[in-house]
N, C-alpha and C. Protein backbone atom coordinates (compact mmCIF):
# COMPACT_ATOMS: atom_id res chain seq x y z
N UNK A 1 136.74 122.82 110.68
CA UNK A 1 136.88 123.87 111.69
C UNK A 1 137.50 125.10 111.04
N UNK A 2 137.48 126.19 111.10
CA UNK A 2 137.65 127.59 110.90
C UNK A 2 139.10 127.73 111.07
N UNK A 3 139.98 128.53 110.54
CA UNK A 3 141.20 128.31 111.15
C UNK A 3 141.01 129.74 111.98
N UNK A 4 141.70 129.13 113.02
CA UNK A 4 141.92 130.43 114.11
C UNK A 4 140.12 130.59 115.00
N UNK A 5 139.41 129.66 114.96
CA UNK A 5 138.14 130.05 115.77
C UNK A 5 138.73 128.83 117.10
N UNK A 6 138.26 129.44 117.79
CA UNK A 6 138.50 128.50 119.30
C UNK A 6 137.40 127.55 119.52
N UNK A 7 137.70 127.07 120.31
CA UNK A 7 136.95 125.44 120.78
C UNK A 7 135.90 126.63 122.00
N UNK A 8 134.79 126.47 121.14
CA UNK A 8 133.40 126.85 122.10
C UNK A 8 132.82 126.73 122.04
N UNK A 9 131.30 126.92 123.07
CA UNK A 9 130.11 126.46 122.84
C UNK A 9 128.98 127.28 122.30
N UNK A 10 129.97 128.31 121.43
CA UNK A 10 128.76 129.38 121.29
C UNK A 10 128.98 128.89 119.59
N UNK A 11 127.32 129.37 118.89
CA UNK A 11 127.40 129.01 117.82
C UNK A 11 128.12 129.81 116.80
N UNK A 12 129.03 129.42 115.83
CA UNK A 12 130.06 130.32 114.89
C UNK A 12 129.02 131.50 114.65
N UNK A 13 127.96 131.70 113.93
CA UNK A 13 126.92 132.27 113.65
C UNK A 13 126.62 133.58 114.57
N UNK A 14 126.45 132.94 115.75
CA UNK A 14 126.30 134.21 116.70
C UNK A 14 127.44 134.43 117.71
N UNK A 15 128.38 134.72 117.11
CA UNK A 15 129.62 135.74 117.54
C UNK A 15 129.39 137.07 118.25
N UNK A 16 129.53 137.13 119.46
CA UNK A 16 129.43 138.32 119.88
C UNK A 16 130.26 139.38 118.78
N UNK A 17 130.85 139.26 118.72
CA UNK A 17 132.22 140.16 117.79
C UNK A 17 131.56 140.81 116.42
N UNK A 18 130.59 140.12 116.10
CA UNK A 18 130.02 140.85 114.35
C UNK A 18 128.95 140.82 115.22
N UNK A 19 127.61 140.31 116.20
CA UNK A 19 126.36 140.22 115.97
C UNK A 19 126.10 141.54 116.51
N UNK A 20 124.76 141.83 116.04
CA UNK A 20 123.97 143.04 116.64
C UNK A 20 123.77 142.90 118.28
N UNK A 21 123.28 143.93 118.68
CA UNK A 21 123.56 143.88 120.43
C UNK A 21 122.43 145.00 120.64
N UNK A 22 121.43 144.96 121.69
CA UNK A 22 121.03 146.07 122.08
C UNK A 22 121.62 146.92 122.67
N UNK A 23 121.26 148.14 121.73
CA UNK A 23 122.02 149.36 122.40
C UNK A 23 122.80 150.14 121.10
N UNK A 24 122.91 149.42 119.97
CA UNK A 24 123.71 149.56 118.99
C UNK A 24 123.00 150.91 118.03
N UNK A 25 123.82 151.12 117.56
CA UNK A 25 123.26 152.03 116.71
C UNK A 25 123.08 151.93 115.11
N UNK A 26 121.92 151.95 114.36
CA UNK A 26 122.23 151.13 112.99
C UNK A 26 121.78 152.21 111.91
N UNK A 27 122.04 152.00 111.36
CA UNK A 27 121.31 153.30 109.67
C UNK A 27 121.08 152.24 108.70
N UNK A 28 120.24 152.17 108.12
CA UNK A 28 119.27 150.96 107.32
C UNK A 28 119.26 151.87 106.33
N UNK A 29 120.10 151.78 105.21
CA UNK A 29 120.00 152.44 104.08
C UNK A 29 119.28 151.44 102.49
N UNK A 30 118.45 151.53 101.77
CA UNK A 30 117.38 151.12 100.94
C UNK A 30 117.75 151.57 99.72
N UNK A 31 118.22 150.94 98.51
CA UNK A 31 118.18 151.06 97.11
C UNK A 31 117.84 149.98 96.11
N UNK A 32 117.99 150.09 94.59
CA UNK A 32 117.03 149.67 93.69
C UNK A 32 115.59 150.21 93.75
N UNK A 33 115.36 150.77 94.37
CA UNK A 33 113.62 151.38 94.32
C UNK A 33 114.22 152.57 93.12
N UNK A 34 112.77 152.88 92.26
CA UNK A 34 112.97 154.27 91.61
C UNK A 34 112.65 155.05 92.66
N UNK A 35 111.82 155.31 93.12
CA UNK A 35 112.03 156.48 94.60
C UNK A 35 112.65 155.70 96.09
N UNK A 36 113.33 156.32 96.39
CA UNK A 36 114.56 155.96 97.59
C UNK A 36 113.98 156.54 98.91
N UNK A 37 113.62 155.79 100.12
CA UNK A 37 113.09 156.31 100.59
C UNK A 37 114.50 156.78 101.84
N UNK A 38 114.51 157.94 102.28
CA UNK A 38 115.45 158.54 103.39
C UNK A 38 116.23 157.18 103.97
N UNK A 39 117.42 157.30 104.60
CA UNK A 39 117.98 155.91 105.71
C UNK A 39 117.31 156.48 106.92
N UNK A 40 117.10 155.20 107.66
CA UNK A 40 116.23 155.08 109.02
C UNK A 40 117.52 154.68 109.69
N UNK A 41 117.32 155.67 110.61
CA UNK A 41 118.49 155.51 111.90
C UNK A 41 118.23 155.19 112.87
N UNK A 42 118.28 154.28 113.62
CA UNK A 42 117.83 153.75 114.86
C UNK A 42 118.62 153.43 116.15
N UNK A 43 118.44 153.32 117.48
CA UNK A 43 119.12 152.66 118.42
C UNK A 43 118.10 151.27 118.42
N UNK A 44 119.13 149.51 118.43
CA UNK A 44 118.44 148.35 118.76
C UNK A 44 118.14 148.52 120.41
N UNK A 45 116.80 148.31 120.70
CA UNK A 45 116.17 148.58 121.84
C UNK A 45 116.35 147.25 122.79
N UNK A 46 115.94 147.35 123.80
CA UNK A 46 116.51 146.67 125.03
C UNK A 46 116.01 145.15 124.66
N UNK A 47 115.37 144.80 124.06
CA UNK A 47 114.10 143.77 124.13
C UNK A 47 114.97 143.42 122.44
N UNK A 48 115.94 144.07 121.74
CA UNK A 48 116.64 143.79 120.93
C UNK A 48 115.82 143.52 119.47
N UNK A 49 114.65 144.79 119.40
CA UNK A 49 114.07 144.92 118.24
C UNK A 49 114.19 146.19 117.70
N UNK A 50 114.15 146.60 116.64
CA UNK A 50 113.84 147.64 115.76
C UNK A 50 112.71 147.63 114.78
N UNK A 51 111.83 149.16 114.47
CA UNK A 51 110.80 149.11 113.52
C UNK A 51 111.05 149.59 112.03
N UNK A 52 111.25 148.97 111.45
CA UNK A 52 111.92 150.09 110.41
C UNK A 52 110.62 150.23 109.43
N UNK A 53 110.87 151.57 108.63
CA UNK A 53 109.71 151.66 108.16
C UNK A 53 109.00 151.08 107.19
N UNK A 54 107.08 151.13 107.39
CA UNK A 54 106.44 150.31 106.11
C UNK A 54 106.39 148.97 106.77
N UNK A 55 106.91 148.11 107.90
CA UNK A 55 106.61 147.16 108.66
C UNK A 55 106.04 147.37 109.81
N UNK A 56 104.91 145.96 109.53
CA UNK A 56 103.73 146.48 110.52
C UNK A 56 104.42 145.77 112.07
N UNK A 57 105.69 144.92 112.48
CA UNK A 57 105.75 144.45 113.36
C UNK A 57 107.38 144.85 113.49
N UNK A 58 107.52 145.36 114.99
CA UNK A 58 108.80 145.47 114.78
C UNK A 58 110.24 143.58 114.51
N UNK A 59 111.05 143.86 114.36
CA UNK A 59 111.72 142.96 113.88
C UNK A 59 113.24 142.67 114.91
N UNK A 60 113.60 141.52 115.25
CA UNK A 60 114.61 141.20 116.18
C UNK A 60 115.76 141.31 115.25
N UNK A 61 116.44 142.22 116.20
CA UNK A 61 117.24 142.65 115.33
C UNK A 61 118.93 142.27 116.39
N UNK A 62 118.62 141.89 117.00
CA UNK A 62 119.87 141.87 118.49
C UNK A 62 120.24 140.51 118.36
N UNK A 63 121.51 139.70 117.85
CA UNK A 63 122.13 138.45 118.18
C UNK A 63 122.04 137.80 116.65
N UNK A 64 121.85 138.71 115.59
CA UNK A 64 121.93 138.71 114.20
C UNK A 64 123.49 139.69 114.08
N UNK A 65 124.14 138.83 112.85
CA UNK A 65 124.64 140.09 111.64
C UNK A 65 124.17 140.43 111.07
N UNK A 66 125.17 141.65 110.63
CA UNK A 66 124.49 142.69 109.98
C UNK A 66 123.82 141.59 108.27
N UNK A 67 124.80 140.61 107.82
CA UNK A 67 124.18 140.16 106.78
C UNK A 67 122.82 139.40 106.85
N UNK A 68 122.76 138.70 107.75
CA UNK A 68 121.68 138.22 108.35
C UNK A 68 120.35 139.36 108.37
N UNK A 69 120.51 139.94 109.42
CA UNK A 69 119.23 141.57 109.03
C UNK A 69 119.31 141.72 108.18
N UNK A 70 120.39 142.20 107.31
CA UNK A 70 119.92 142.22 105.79
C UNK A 70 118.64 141.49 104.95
N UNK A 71 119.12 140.80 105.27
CA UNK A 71 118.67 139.52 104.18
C UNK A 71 117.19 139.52 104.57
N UNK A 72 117.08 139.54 106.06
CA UNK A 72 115.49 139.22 106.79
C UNK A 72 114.45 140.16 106.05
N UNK A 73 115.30 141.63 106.13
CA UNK A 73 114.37 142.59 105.83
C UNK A 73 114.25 143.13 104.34
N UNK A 74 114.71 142.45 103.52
CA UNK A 74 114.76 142.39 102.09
C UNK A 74 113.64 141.49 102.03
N UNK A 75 113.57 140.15 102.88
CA UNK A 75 112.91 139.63 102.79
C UNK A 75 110.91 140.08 103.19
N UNK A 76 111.26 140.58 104.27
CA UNK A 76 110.31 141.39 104.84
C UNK A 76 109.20 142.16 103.81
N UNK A 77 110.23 142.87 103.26
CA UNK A 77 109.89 143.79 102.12
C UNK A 77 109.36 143.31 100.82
N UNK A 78 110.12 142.19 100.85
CA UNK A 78 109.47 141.61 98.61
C UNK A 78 108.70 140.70 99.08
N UNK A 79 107.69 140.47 98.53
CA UNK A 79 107.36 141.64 97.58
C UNK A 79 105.71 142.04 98.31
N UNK A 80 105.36 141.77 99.30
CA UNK A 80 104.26 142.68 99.75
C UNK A 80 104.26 144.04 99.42
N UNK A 81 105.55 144.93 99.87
CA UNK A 81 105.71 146.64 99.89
C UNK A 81 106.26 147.02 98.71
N UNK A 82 107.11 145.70 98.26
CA UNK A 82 108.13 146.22 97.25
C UNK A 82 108.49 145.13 96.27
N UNK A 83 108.64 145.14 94.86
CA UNK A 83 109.19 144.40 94.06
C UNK A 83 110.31 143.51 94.36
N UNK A 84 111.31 144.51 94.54
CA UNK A 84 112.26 144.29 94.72
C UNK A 84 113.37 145.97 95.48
N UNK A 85 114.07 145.05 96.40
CA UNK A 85 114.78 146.25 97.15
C UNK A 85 115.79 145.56 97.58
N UNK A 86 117.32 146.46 98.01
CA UNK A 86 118.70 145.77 98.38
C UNK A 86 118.31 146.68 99.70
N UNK A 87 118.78 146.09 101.13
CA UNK A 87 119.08 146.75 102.23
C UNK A 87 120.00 146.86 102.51
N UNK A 88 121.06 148.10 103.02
CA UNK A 88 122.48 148.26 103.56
C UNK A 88 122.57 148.68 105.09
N UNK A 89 122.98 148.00 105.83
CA UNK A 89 122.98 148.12 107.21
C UNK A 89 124.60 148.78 107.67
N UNK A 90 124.66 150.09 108.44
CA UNK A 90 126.03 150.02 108.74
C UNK A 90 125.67 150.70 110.50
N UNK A 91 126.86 150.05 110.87
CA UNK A 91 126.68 150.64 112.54
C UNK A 91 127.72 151.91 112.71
N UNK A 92 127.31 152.46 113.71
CA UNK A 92 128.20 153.62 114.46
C UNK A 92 129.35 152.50 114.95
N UNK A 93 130.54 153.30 114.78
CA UNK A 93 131.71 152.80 115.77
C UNK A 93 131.31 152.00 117.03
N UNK A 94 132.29 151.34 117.24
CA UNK A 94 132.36 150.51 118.59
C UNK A 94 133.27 150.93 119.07
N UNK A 95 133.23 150.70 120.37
CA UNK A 95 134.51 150.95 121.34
C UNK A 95 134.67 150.36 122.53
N UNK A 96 135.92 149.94 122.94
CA UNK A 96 136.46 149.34 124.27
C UNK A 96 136.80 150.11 125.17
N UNK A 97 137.49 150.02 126.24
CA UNK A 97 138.23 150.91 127.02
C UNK A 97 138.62 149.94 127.80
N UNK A 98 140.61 150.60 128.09
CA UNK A 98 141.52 149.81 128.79
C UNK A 98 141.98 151.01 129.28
N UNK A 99 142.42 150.50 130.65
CA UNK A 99 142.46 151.72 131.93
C UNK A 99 143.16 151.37 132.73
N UNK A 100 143.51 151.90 133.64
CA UNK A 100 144.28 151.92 134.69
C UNK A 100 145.82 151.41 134.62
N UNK A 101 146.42 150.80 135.20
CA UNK A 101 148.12 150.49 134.90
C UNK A 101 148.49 150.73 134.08
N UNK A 102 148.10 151.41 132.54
CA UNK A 102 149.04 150.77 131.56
C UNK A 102 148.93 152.28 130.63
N UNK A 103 150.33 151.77 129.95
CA UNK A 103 151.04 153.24 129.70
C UNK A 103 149.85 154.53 128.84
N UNK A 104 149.28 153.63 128.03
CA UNK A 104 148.49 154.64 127.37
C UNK A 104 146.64 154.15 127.83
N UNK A 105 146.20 155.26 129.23
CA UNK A 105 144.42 154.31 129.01
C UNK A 105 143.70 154.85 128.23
N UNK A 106 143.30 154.32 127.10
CA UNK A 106 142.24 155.12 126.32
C UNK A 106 140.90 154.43 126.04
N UNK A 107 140.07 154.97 125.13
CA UNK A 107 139.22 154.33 124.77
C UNK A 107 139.73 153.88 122.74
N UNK A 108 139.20 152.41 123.08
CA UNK A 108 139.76 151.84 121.49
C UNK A 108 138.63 151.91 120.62
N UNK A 109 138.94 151.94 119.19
CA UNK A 109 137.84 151.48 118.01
C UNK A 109 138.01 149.89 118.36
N UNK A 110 136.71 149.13 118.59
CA UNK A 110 136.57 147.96 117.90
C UNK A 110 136.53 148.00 116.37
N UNK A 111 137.08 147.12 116.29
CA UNK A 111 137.30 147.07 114.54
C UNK A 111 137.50 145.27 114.18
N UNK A 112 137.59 143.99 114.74
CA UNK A 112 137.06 142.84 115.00
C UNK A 112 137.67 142.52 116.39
N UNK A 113 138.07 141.07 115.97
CA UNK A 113 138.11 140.10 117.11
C UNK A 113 139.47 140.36 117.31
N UNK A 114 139.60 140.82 118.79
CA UNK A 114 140.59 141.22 119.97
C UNK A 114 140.55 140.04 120.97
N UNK A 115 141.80 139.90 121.94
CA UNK A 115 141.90 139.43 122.95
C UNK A 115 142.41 140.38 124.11
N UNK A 116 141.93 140.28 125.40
CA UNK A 116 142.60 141.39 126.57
C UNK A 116 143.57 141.32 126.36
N UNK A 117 144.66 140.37 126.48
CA UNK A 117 145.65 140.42 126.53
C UNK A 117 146.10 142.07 125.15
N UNK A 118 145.86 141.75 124.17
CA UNK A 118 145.79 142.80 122.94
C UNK A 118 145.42 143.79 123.20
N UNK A 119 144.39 143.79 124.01
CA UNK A 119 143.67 144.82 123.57
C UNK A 119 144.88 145.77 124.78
N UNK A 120 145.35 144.76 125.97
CA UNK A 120 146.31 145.95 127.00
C UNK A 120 147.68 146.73 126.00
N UNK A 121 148.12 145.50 125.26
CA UNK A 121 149.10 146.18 124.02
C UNK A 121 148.73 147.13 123.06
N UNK A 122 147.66 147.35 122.87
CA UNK A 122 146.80 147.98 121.81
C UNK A 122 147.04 149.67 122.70
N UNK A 123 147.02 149.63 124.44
CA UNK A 123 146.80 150.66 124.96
C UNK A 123 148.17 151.05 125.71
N UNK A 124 149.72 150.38 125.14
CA UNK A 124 150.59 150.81 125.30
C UNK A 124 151.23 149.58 126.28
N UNK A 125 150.82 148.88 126.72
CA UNK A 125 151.04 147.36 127.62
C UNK A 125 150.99 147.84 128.81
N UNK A 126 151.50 146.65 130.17
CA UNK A 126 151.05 147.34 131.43
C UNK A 126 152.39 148.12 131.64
N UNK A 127 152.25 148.89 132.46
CA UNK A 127 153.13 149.68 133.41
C UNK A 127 154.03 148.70 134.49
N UNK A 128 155.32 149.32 135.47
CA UNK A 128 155.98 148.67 135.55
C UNK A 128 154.71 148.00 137.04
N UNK A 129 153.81 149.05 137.68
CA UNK A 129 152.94 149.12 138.83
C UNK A 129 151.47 147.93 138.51
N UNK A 130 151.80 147.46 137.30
CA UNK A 130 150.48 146.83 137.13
C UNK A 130 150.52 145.42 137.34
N UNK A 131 149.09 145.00 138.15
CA UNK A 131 148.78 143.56 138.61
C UNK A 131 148.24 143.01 137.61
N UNK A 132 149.24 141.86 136.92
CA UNK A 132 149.03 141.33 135.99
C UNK A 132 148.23 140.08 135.93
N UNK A 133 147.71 139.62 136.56
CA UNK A 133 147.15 138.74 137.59
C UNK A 133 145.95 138.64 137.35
N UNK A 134 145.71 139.58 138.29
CA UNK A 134 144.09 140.11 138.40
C UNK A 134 143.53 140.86 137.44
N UNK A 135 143.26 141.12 136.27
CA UNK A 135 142.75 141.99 135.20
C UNK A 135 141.68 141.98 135.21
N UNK A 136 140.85 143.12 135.79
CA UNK A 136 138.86 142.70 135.39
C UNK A 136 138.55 143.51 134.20
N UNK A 137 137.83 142.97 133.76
CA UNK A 137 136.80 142.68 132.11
C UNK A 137 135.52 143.00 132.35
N UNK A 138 134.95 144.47 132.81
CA UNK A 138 134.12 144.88 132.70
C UNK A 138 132.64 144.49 131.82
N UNK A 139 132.36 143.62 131.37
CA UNK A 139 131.01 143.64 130.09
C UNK A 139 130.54 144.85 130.26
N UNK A 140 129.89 145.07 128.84
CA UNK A 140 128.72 146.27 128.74
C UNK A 140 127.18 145.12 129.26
N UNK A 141 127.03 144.28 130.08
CA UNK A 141 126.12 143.98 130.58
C UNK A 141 126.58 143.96 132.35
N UNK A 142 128.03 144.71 132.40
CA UNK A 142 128.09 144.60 133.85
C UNK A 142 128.47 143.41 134.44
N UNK A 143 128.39 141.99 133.88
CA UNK A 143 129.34 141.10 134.11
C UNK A 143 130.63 141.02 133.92
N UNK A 144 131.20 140.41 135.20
CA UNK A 144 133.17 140.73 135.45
C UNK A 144 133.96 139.74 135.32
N UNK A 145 134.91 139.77 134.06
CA UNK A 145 135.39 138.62 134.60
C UNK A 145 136.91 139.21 135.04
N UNK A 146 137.83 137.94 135.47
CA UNK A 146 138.95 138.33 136.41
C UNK A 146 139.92 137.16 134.93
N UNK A 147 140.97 138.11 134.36
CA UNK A 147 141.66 137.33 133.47
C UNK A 147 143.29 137.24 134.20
N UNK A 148 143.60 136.40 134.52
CA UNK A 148 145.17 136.22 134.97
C UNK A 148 146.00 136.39 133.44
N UNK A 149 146.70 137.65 132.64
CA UNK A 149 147.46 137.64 131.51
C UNK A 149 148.86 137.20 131.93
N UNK A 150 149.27 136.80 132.78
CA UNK A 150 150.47 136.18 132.89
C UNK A 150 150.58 134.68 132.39
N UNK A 151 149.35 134.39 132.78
CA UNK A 151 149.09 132.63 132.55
C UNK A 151 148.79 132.92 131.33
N UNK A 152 147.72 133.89 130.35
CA UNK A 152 147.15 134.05 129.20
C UNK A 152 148.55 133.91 127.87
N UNK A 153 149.48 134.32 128.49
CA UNK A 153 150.42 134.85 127.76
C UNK A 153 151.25 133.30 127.17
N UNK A 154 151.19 132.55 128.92
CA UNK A 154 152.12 131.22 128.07
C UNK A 154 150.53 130.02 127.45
N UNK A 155 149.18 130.76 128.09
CA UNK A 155 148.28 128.88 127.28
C UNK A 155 146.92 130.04 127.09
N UNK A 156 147.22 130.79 125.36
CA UNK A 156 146.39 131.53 124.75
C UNK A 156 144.49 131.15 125.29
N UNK A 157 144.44 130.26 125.68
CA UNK A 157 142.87 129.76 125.82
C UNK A 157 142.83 130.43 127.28
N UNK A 158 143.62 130.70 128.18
CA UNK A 158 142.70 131.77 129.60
C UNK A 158 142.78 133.21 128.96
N UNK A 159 143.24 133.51 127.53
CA UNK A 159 142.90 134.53 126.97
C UNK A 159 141.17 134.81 126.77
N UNK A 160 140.68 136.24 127.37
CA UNK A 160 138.73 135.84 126.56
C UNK A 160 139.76 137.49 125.55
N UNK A 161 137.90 137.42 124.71
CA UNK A 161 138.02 137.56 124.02
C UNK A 161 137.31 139.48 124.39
N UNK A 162 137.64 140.30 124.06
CA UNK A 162 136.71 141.43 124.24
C UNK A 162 135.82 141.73 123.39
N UNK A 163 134.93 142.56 123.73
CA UNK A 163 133.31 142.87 123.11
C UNK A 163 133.22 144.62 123.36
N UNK A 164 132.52 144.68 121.85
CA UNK A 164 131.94 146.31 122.08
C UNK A 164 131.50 146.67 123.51
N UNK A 165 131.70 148.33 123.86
CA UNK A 165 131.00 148.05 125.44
C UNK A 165 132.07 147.79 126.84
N UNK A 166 133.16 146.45 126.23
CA UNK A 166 133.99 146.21 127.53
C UNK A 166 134.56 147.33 127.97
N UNK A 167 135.22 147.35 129.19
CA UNK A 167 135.98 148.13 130.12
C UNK A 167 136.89 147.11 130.66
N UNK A 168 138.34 147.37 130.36
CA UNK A 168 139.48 146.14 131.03
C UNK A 168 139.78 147.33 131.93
N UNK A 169 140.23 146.95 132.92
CA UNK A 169 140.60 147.76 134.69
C UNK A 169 141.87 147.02 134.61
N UNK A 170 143.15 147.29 134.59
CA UNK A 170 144.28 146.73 134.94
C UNK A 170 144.68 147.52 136.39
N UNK A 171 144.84 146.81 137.50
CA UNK A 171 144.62 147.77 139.04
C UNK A 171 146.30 147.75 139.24
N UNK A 172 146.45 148.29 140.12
CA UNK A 172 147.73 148.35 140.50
C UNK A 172 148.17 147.28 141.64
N UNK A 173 149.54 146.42 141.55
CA UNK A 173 149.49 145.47 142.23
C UNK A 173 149.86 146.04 143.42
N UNK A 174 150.24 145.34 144.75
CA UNK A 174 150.48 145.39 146.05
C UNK A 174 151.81 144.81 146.25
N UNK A 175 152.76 145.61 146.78
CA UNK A 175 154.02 145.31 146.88
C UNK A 175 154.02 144.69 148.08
């Protein structure tokens, strides 16, 4: 077992936290060729493919890492188009956003694996007005979840985990 990976049913492999996602933004940069052809900049499309160029089919590119795409489209490439070629994949920034109750709401760099609970410390912790309780977890697919960080705080596992895209809402409690 991994140290520090949690007991789940998702495969280590496809981690929301590193994998590609539709919607992402990627630059596919190409060397070892004697002529270099431009980087191809793309958004991964809804259906979670990209075309990059000189391939006749576009390629799934959504619920991969970036090493993974790599590798596919190196593969892709040798040697039908090309001898030999290295692919470099890098994404645009990610970002979270934590809001409401808490001292500082901003929007965060993802930069890896966060927990809400963190990510509310990350944005200054809650305020003295905030329902600690009820925390909703916006997805960038619009699914909500409701995290109680009071309980998170003493049994780390009702901690989730945040994703590029999220929106945490810390609301104000009711006196």
């Amino acid at each position: 077992m991994n140290p520090g990976a949690g007991t789940s049913d998702v495969p280590i492999h496809v981690n929301s936290t590193d994998s590609l996602e539709p919607g992402n933004h990627i630059t596919i940069t190409f060397s070892g060729l004697s002529t270099i052809p431009i980087p191809y900049v793309c958004r991964i499309r809804e259906d979670g493919t990209i075309s990059p160029p000189y391939l006749k089919n576009p390629v799934t590119a959504a619920g991969k890492t970036i090493g993974e795409l790599e590798r596919e489209l190196e593969q892709a490439y040798v040697p039908d188009i090309y001898k030999t070629i290295n692919v470099t994949i890098k994404t645009a920034d990610r970002f979270f956003y934590v809001g409401g109750e808490v001292r500082q709401p901003s929007r965060q760099i993802f930069i890896g694996r966060i927990t809400v609970t963190q990510a509310i410390q990350s944005a200054g912790d809650f305020t003295n007005f905030a329902n600690q309780r009820e925390v909703r977890v916006i997805r960038a697919n619009g699914h909500v979840d409701i995290v109680d960080c009071k309980a998170a705080l003493d049994d780390p596992t009702k901690d989730l985990p945040v994703y590029p895209g999220d929106n945490i809402v810390v609301k104000q409690k009711i006196f």
